[in-house]
PDB file of N, CA and C in Angstrom:
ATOM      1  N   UNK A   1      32.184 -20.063 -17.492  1.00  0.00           N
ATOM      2  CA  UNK A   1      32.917 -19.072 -16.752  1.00  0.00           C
ATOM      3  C   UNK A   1      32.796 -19.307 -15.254  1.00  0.00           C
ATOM      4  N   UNK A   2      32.133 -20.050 -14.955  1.00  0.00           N
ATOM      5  CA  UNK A   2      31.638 -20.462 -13.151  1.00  0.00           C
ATOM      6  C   UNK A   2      31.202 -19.651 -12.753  1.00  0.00           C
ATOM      7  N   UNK A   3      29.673 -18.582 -13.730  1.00  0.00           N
ATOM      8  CA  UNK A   3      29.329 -17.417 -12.822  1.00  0.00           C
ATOM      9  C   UNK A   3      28.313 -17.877 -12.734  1.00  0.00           C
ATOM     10  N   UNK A   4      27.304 -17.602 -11.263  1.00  0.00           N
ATOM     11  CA  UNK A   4      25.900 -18.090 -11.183  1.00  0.00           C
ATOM     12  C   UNK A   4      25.114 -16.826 -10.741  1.00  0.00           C
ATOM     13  N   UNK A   5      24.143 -16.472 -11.575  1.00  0.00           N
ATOM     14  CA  UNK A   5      23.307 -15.350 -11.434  1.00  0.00           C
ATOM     15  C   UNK A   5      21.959 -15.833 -11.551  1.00  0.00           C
ATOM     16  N   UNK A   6      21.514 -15.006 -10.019  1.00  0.00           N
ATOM     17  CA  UNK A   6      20.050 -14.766 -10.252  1.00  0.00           C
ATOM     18  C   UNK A   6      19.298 -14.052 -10.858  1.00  0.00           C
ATOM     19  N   UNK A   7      18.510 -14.367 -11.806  1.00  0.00           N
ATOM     20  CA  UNK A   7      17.735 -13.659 -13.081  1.00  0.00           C
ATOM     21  C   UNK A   7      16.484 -14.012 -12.928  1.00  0.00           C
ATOM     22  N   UNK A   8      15.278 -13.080 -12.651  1.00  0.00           N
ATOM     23  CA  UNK A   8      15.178 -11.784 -12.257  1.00  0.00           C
ATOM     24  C   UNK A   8      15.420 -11.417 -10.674  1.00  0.00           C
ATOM     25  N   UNK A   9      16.013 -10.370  -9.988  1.00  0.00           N
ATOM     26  CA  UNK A   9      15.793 -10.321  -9.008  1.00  0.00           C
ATOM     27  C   UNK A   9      14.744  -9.487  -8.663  1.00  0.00           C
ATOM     28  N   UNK A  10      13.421  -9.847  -8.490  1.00  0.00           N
ATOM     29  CA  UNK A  10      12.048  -9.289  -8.429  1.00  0.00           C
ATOM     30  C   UNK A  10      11.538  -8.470  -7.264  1.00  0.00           C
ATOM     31  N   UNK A  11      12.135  -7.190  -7.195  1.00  0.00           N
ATOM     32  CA  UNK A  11      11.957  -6.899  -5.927  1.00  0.00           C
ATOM     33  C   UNK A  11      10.262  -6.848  -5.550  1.00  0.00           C
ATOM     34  N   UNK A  12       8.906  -7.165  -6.046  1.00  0.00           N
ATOM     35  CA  UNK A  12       7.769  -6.808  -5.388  1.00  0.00           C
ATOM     36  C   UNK A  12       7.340  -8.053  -5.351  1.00  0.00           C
ATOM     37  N   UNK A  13       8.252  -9.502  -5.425  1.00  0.00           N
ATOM     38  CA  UNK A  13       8.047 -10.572  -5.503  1.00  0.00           C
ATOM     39  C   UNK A  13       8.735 -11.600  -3.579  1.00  0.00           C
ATOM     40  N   UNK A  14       7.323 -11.306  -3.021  1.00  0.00           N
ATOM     41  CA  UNK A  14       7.745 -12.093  -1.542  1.00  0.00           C
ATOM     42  C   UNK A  14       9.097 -11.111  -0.992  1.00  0.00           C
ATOM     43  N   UNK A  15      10.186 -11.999   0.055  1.00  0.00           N
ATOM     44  CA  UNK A  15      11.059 -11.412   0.423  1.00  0.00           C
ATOM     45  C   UNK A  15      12.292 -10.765  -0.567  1.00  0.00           C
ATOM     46  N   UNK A  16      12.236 -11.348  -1.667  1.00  0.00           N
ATOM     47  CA  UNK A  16      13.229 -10.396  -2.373  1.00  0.00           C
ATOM     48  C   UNK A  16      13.610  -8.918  -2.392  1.00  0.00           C
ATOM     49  N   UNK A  17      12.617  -8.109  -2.023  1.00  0.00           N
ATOM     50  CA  UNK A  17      12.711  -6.576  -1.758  1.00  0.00           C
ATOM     51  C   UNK A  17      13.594  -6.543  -0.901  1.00  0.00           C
ATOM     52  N   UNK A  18      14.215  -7.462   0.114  1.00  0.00           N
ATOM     53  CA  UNK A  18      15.179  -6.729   0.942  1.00  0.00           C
ATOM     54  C   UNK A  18      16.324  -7.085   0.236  1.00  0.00           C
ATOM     55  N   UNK A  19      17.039  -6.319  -0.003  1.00  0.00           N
ATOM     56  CA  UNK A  19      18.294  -6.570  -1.381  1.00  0.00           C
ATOM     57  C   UNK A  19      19.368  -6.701  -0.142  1.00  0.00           C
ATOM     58  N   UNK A  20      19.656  -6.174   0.361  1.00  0.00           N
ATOM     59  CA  UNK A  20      20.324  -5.852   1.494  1.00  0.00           C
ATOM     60  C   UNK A  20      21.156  -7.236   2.104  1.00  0.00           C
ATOM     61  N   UNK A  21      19.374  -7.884   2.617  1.00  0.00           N
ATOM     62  CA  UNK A  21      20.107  -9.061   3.288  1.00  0.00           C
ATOM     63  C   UNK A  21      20.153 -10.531   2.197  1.00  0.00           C
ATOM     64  N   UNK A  22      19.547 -10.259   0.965  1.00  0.00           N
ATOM     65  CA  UNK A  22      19.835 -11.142  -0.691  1.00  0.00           C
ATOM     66  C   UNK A  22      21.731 -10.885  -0.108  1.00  0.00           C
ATOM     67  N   UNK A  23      21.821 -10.078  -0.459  1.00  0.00           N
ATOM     68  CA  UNK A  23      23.242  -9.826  -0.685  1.00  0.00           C
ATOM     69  C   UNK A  23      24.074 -10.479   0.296  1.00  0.00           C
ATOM     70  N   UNK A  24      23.487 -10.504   1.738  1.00  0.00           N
ATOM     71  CA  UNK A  24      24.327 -10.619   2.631  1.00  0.00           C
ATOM     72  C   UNK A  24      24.459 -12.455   2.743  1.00  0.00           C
ATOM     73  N   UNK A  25      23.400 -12.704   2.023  1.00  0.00           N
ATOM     74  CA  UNK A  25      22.759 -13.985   2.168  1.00  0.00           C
ATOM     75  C   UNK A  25      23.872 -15.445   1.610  1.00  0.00           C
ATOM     76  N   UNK A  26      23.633 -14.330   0.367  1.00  0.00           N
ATOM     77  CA  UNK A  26      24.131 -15.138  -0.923  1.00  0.00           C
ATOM     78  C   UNK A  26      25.119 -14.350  -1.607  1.00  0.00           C
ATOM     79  N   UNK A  27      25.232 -13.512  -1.345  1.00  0.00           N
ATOM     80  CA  UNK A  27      26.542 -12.503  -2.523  1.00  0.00           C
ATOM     81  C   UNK A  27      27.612 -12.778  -2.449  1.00  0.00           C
ATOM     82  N   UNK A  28      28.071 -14.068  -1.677  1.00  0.00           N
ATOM     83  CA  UNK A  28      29.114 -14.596  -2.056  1.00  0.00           C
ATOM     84  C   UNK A  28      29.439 -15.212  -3.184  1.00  0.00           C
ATOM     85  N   UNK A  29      27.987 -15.818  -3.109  1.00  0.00           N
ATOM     86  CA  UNK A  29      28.350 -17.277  -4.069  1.00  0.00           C
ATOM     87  C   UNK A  29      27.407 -16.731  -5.530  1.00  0.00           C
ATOM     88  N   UNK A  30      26.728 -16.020  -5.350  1.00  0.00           N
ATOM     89  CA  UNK A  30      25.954 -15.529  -6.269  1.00  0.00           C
ATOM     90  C   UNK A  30      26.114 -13.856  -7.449  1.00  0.00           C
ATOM     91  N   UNK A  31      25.575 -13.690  -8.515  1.00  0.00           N
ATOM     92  CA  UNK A  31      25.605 -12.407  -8.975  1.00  0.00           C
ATOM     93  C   UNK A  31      24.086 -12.547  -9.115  1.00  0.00           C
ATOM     94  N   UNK A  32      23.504 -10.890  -8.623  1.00  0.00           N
ATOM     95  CA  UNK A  32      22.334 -10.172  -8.948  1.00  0.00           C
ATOM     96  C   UNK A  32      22.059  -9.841  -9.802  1.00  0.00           C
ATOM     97  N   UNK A  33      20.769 -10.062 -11.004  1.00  0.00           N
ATOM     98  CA  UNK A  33      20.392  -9.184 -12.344  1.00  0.00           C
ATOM     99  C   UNK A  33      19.333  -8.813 -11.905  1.00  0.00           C
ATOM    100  N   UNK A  34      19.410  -7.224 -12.256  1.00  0.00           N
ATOM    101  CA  UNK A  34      17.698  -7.260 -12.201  1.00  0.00           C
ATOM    102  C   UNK A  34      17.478  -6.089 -11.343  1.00  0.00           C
ATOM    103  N   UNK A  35      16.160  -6.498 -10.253  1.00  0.00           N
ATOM    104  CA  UNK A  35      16.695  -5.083  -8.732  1.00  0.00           C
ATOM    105  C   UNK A  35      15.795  -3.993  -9.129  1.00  0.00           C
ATOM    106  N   UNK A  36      15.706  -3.254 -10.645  1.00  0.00           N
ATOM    107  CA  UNK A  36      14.657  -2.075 -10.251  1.00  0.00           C
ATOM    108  C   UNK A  36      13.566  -2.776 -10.908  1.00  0.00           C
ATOM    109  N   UNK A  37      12.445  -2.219 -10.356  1.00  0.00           N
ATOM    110  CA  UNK A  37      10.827  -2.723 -10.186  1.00  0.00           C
ATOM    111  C   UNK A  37      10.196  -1.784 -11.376  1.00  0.00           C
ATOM    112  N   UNK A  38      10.219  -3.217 -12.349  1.00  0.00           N
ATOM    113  CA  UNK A  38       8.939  -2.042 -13.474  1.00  0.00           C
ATOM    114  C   UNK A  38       7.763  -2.395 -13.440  1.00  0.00           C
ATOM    115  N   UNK A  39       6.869  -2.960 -12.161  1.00  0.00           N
ATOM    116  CA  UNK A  39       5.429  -2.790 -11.907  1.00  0.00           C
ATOM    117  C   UNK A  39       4.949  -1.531 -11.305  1.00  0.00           C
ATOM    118  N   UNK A  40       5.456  -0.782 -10.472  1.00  0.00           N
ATOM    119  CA  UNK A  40       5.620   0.286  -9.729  1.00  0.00           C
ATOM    120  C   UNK A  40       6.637   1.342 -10.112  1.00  0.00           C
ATOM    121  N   UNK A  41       7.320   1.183  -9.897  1.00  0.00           N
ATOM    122  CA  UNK A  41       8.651   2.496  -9.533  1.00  0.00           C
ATOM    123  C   UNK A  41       8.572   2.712 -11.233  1.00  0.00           C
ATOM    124  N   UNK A  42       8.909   2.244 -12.063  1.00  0.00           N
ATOM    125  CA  UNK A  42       9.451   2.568 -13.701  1.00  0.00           C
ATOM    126  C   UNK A  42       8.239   2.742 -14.107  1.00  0.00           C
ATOM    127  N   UNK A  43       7.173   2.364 -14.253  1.00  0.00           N
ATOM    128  CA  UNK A  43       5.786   2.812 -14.758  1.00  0.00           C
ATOM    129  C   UNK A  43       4.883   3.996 -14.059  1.00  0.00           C
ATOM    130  N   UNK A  44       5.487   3.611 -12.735  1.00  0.00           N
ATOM    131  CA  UNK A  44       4.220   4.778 -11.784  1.00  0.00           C
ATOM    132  C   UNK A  44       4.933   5.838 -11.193  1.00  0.00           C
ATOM    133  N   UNK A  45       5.934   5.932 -10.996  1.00  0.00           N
ATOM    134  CA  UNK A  45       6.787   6.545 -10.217  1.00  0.00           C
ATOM    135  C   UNK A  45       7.422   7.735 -11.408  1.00  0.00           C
ATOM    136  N   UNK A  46       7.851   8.762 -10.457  1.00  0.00           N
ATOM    137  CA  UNK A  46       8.574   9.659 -11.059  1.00  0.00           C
ATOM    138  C   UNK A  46      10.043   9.700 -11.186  1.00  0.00           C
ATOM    139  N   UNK A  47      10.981  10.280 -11.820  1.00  0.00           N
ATOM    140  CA  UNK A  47      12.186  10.532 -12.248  1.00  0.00           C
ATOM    141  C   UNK A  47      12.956  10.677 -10.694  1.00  0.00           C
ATOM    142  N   UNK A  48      12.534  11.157  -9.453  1.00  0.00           N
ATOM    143  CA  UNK A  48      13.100  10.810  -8.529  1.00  0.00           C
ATOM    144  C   UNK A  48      12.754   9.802  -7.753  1.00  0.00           C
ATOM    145  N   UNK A  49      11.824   8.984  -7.959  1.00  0.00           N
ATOM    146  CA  UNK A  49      11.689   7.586  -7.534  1.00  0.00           C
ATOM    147  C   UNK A  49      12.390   6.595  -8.222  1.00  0.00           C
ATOM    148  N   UNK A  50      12.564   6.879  -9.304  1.00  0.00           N
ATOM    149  CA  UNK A  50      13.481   5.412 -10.316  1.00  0.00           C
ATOM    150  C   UNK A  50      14.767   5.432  -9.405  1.00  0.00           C
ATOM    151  N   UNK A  51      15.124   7.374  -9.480  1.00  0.00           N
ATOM    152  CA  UNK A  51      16.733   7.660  -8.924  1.00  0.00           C
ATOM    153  C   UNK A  51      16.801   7.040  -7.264  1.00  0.00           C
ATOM    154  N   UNK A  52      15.796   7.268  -6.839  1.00  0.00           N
ATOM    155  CA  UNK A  52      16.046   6.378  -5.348  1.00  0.00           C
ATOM    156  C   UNK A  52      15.855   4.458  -5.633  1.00  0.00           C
ATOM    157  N   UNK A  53      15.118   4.436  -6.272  1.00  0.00           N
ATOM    158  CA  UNK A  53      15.247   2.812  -6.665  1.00  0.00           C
ATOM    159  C   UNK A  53      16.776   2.060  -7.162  1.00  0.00           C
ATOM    160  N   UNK A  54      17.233   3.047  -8.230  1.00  0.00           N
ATOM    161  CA  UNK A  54      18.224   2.854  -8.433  1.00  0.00           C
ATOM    162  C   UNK A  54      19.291   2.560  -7.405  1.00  0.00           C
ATOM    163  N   UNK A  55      19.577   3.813  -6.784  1.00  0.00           N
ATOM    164  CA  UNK A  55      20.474   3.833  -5.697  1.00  0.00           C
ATOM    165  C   UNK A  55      20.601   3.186  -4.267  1.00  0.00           C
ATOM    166  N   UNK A  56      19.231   2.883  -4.189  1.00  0.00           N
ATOM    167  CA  UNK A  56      18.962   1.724  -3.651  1.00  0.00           C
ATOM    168  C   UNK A  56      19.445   0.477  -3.618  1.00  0.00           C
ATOM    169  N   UNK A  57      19.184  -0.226  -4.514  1.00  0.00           N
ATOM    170  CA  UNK A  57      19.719  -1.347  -5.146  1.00  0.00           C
ATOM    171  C   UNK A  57      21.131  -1.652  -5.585  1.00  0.00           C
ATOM    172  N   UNK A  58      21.828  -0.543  -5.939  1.00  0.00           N
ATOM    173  CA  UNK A  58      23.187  -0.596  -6.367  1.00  0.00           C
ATOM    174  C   UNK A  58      23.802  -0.431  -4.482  1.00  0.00           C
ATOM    175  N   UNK A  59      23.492   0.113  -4.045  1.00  0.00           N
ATOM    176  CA  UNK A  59      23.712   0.576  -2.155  1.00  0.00           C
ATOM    177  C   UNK A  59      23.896  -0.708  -1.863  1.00  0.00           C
ATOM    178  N   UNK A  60      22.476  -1.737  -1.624  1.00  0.00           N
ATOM    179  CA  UNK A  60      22.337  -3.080  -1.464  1.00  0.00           C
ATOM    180  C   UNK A  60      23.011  -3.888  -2.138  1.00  0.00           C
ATOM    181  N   UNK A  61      23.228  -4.240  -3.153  1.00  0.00           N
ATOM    182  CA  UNK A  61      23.427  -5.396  -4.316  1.00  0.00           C
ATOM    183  C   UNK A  61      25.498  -5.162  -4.759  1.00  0.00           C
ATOM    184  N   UNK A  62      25.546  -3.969  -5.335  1.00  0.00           N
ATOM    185  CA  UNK A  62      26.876  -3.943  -6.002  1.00  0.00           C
ATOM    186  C   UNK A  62      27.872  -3.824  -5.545  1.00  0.00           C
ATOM    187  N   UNK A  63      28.321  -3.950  -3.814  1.00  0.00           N
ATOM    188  CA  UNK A  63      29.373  -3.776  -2.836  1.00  0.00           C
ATOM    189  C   UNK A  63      30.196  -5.214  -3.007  1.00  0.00           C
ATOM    190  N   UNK A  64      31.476  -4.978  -3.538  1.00  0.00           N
ATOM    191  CA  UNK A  64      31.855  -6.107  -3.817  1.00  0.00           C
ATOM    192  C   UNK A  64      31.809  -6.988  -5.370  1.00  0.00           C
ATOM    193  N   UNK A  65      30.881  -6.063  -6.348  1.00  0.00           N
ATOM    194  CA  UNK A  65      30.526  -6.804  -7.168  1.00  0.00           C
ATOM    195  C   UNK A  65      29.290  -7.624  -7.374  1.00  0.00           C
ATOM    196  N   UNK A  66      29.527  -8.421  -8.206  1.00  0.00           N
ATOM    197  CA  UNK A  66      28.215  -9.195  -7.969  1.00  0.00           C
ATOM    198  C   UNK A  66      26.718  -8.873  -8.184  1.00  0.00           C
ATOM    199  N   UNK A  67      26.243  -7.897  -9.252  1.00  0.00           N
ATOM    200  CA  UNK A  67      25.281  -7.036  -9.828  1.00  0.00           C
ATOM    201  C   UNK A  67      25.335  -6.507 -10.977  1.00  0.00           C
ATOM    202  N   UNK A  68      24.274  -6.737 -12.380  1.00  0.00           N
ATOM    203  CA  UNK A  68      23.841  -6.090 -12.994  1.00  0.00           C
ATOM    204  C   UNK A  68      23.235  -5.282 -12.713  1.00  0.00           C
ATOM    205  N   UNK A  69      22.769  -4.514 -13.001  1.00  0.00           N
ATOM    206  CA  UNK A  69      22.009  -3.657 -12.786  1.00  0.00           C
ATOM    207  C   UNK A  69      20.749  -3.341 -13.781  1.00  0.00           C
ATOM    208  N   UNK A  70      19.861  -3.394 -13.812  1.00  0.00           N
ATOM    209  CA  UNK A  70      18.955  -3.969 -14.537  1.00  0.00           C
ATOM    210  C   UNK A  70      17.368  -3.799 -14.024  1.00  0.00           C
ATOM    211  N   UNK A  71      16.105  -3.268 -14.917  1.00  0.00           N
ATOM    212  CA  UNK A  71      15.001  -3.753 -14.854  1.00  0.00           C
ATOM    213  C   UNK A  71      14.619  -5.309 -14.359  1.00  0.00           C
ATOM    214  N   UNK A  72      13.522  -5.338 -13.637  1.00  0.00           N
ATOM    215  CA  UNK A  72      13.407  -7.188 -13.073  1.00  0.00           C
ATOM    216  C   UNK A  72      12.830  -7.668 -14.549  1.00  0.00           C
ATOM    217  N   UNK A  73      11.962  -7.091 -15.361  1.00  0.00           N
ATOM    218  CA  UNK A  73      11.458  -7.671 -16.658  1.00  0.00           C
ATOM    219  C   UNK A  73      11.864  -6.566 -17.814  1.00  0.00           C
ATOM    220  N   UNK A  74      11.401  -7.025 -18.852  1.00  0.00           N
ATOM    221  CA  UNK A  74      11.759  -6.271 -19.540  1.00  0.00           C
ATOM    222  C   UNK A  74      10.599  -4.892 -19.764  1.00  0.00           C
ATOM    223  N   UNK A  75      11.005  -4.025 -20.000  1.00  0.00           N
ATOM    224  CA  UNK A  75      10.518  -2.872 -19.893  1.00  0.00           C
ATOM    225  C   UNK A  75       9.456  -2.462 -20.483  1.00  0.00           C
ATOM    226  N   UNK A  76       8.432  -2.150 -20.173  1.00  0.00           N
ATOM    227  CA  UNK A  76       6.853  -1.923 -21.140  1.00  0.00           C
ATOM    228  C   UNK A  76       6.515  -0.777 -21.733  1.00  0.00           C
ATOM    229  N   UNK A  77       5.836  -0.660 -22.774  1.00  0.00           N
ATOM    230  CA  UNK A  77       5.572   0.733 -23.417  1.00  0.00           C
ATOM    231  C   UNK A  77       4.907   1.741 -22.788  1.00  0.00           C
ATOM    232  N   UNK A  78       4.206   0.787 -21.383  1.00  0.00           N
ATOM    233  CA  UNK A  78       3.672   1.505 -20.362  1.00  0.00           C
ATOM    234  C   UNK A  78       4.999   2.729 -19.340  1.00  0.00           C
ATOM    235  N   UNK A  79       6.196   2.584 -20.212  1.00  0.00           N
ATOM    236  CA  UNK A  79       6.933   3.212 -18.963  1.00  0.00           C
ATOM    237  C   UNK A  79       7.347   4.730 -19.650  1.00  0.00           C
ATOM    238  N   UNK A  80       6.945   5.815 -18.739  1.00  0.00           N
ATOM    239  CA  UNK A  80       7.829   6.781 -19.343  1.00  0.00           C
ATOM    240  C   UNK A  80       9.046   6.734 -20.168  1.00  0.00           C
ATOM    241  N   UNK A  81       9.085   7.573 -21.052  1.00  0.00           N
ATOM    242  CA  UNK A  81      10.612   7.698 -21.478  1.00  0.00           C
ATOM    243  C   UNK A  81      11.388   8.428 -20.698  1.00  0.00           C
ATOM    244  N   UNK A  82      11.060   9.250 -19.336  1.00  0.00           N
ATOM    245  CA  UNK A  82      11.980  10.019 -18.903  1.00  0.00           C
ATOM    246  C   UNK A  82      12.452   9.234 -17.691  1.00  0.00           C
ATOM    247  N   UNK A  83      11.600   7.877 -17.304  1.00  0.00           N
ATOM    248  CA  UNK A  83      11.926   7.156 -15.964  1.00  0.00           C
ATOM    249  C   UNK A  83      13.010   6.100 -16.893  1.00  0.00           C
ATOM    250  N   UNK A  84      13.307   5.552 -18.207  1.00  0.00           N
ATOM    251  CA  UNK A  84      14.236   5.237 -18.537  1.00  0.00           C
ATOM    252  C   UNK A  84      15.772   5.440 -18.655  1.00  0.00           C
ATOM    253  N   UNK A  85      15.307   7.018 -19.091  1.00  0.00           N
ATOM    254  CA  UNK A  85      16.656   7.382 -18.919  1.00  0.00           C
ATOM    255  C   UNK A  85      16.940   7.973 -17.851  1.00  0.00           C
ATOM    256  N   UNK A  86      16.121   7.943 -16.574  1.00  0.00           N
ATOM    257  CA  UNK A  86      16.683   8.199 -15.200  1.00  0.00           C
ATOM    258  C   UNK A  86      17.172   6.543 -14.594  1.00  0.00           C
ATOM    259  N   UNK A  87      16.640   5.509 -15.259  1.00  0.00           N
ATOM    260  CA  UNK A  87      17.279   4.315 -14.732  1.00  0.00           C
ATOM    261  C   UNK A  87      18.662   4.213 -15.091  1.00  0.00           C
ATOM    262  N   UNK A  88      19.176   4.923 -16.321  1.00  0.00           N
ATOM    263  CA  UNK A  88      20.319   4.476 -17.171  1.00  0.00           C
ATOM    264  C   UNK A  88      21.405   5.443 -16.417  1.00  0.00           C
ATOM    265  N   UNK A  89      20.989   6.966 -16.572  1.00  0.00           N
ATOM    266  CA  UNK A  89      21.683   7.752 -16.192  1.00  0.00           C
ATOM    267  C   UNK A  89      22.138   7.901 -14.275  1.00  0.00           C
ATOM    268  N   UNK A  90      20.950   6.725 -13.637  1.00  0.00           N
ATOM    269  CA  UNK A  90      21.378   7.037 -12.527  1.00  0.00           C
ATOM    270  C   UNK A  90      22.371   5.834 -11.688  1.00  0.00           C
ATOM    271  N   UNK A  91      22.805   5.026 -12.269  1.00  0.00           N
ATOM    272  CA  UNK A  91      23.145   3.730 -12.421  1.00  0.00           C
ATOM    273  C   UNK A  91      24.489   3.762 -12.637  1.00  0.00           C
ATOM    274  N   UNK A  92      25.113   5.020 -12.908  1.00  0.00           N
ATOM    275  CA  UNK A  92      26.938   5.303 -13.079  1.00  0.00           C
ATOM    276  C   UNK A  92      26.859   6.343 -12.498  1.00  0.00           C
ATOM    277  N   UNK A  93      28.629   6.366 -11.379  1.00  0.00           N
ATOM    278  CA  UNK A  93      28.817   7.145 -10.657  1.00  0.00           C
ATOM    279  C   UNK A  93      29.191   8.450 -11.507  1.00  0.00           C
ATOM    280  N   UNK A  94      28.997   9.268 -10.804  1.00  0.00           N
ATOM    281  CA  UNK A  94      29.226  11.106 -11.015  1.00  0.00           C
ATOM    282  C   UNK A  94      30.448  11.591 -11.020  1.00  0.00           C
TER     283      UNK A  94
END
């Protein structure tokens, strides 16, 4: 299909946390997977921290396209069930 995506985009991994300028960098030529942090924010964080992580990342990353939206790994039994479905539910517009 000629799509090239970065998989994971690790935000607590070096400069990757700034999604912002990832995007500005490369979001031409590139698509984002990945973006919310399940070492921190999805395990430790509360239902309005996922929702600012979320919105975060979609703010940064999905202008134009070019973003999954997505956990950086896959998700641990360590994570609430209510910070899941604040990742899912906060991830489509209103």
């Amino acid at each position: 299909m000629g799509v090239d995506a970065l998989n994971p985009i690790q935000v607590s991994a070096g400069e990757m946390g700034n999604t912002a300028e990832l995007k500005r960098r490369w979001g031409d030529g590139l698509t984002f997977w990945g973006g919310i942090d399940t070492q921190r924010v999805l395990c430790l964080g509360s239902t309005d921290d996922v929702r600012a992580e979320v919105q975060r990342r979609v703010n940064d990353l999905a202008r134009d396209g070019g973003f999954v939206l997505a956990a950086v790994h896959d998700i641990q039994a360590e994570v609430p069930p209510e910070n899941i479905c604040a990742l899912f539910a906060s991830g489509y517009p209103k």
